[in-house]
Protein backbone atom coordinates (compact mmCIF):
# COMPACT_ATOMS: atom_id res chain seq x y z
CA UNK A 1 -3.08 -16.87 8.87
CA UNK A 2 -4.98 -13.54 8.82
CA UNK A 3 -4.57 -11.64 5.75
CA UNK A 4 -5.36 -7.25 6.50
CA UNK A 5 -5.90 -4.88 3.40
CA UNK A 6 -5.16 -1.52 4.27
CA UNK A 7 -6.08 1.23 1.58
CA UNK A 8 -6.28 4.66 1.46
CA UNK A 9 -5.50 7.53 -0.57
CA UNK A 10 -1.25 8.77 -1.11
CA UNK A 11 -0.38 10.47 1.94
CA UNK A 12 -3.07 9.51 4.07
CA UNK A 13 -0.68 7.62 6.71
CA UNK A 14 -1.05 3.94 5.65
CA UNK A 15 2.45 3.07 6.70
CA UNK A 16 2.23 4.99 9.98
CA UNK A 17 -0.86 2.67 10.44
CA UNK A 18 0.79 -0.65 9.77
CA UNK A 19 4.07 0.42 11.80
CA UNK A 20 1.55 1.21 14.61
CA UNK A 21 -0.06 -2.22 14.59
CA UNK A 22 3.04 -4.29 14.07
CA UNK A 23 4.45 -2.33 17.33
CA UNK A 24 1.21 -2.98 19.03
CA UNK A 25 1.74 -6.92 18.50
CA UNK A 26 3.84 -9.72 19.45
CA UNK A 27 6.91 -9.57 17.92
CA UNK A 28 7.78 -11.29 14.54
CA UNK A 29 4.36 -12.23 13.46
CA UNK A 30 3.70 -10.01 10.69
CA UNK A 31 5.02 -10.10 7.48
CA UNK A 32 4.33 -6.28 5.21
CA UNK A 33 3.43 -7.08 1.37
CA UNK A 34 3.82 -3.11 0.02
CA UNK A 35 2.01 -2.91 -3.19
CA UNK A 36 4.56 -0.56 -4.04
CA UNK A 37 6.80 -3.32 -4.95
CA UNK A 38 4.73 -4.56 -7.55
CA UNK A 39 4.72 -1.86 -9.84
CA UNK A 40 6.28 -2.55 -13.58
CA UNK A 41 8.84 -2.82 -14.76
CA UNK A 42 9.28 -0.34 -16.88
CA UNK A 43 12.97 0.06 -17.88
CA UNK A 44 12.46 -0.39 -21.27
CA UNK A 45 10.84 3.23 -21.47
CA UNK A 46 12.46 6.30 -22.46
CA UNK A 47 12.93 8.60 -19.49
CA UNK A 48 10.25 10.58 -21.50
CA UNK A 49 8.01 8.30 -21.30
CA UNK A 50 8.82 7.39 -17.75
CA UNK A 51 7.86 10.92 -16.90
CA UNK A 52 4.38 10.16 -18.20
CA UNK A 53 3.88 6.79 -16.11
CA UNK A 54 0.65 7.00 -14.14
CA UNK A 55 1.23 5.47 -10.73
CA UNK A 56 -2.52 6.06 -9.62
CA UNK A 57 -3.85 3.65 -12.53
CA UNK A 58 -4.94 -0.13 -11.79
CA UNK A 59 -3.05 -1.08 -14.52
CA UNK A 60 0.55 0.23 -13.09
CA UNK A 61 0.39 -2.60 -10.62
CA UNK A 62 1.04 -5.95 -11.41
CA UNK A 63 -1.57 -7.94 -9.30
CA UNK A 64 -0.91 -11.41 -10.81
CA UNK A 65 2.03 -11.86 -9.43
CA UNK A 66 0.86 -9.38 -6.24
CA UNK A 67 -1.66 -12.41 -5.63
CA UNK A 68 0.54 -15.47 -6.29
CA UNK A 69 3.07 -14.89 -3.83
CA UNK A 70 0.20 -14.35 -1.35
CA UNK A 71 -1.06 -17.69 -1.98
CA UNK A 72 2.18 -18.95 -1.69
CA UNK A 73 2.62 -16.93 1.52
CA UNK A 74 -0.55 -18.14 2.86
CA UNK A 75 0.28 -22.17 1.43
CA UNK A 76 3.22 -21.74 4.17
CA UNK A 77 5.94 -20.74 1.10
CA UNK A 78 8.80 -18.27 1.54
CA UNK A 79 8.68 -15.78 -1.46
CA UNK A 80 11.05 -13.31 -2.88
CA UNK A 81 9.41 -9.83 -3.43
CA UNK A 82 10.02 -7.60 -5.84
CA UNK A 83 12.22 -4.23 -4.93
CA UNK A 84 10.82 -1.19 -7.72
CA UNK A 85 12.60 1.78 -7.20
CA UNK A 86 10.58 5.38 -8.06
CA UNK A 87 13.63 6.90 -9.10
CA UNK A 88 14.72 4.31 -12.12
CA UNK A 89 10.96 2.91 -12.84
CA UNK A 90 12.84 -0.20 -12.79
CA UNK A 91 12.66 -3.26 -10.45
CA UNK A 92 15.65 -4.20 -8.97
CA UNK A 93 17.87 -7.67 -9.59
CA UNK A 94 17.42 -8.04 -6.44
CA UNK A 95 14.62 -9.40 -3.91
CA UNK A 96 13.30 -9.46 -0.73
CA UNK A 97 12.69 -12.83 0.85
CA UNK A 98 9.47 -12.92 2.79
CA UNK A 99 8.32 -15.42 5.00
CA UNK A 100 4.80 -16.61 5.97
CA UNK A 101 3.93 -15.37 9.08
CA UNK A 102 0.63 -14.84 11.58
CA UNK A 103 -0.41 -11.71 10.23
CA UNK A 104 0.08 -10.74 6.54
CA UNK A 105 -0.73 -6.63 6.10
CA UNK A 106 -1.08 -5.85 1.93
CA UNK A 107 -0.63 -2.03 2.07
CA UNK A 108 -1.17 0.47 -0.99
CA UNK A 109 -3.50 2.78 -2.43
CA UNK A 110 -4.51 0.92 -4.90
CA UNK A 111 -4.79 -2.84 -3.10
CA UNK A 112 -8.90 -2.39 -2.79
CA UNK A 113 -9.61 -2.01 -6.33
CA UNK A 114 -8.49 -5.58 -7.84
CA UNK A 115 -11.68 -7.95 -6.50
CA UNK A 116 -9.50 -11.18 -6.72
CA UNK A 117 -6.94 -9.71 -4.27
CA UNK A 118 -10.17 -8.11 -1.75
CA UNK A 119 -11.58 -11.94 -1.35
CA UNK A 120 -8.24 -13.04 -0.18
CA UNK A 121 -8.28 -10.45 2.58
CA UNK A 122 -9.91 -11.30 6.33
CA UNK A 123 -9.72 -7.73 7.23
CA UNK A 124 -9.88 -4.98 4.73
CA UNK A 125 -9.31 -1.15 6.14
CA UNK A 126 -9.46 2.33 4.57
CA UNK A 127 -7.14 5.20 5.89
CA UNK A 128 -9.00 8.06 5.11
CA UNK A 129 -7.47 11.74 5.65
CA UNK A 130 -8.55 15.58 4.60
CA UNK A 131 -6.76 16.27 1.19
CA UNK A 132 -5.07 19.38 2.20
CA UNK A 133 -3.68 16.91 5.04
CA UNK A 134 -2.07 14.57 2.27
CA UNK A 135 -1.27 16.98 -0.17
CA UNK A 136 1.76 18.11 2.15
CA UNK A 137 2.71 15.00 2.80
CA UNK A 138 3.27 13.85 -0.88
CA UNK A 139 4.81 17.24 -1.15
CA UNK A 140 7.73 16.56 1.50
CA UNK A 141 7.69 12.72 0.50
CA UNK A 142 8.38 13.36 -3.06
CA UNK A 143 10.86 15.56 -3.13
CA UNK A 144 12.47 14.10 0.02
CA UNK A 145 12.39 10.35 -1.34
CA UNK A 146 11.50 10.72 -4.92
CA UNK A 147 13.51 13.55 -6.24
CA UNK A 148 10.98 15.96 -7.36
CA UNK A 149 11.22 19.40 -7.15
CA UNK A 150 8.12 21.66 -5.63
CA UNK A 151 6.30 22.40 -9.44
CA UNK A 152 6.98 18.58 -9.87
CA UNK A 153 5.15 17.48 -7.62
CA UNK A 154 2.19 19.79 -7.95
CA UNK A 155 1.87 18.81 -11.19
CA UNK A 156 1.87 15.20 -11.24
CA UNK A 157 -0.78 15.88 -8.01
CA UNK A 158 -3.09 17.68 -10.63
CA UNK A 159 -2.44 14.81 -13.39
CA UNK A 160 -2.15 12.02 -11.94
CA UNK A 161 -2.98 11.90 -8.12
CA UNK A 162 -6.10 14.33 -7.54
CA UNK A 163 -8.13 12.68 -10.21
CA UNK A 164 -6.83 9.06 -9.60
CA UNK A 165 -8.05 9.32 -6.36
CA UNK A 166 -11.50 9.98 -7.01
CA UNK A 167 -11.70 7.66 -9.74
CA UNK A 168 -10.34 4.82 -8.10
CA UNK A 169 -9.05 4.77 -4.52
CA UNK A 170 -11.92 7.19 -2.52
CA UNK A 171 -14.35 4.57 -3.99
CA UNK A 172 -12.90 1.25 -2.60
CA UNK A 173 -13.71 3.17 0.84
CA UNK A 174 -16.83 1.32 0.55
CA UNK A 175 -15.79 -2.38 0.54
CA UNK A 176 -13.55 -1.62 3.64
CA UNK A 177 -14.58 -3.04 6.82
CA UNK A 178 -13.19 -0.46 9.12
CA UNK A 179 -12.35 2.80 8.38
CA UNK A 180 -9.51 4.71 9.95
CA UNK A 181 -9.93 8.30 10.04
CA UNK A 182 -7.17 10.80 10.60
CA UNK A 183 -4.58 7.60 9.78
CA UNK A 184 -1.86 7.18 12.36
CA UNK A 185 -3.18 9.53 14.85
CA UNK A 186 -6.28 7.75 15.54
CA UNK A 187 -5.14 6.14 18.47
CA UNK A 188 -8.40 4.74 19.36
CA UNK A 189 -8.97 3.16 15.83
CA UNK A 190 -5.41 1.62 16.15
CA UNK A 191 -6.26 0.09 19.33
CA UNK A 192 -9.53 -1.57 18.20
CA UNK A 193 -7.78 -3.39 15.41
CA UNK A 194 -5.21 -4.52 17.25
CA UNK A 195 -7.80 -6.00 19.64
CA UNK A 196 -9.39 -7.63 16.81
CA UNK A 197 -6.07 -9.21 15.26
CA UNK A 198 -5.15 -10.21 18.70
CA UNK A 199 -8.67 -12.10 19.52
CA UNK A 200 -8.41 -13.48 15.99
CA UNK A 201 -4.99 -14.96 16.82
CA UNK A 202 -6.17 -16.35 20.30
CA UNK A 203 -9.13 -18.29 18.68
């Protein structure tokens, strides 16, 4: 089993990156672990304090149980994965049952900074775009998928996001081995890793 990191700041095009190497590969080999699945629960809160949640923080994410269903996963155990919805801070009742599989890809912005979850990773890869670039992105994701309005999201870019980012995730740029700049649209990057999961595989 090969287990890939991929990291990078919100907006950068992480998930155009994995969707561009699970196209690029035979099919039904990889299985996605979104770190986004493992944030909180955080029902309990008062929509207040929801509000005030920092999803940019370490500590939003819970990587215990991130990490034990990817030793599980890589032991050759099914696991049922979290669903956390943005809109409720809540998790779901239900799951998503995923298989072990070839590839494993653990995507997030975040999935760099936790050392116990880097060693488990064979390849680990930062998507790395301008901030004006990702800035619009967040902009038309949030209020698209997220419900935000314009001044919404602005704001919780200036609280949260903008300073997250260059406290924790632009750092974790340094323990990846290959960086991806320009995300998705780096065709050439794309192709190189998928050469490299592909020989990998074959040996």
């Amino acid at each position: 089993m090969l287990i890939i990191g991929i990291a990078g700041g919100s907006g950068s095009g992480k998930s155009t990156v994995v969707n561009q190497i699970i196209r690029n590969l035979p099919k039904d080999i990889v299985s996605v672990i979104p770190q986004d699945a493992y944030y909180r629960d955080n029902r309990h809160l008062s929509s207040e304090e929801r509000a005030r949640i920092n999803f940019d923080h370490p500590s939003s994410i819970e990587f215990n149980l991130l990490i034990k269903q990817l030793d599980k996963l890589k032991s050759g155990t099914s696991v049922e994965m979290p669903i956390y919805s943005y809109v409720t801070c809540a998790r779901s009742k239900e799951n998503i049952p995923v298989s072990p599989k070839e590839v494993i890809i653990v995507e997030g912005i975040l999935v760099l900074t936790n050392p116990r979850l880097r060693k488990r990773m064979d390849i680990k890869i930062f998507v790395d775009a301008d901030g004006d670039d990702r800035l619009m992105r967040i902009i038309r994701r949030d209020i698209e998928e997220r419900g935000r309005s314009f001044q919404q999201v602005l704001q919780h870019y200036e609280k949260f996001v903008k300073p997250m980012h260059l406290q924790f995730i632009e750092p974790t740029k340094r323990y990846a081995d290959i960086i991806v700049p320009q995300g998705g649209q780096n065709h050439v990057a794309i192709d190189v890793l998928v050469s490299r999961i592909k020989m990998h595989l074959h040996n």
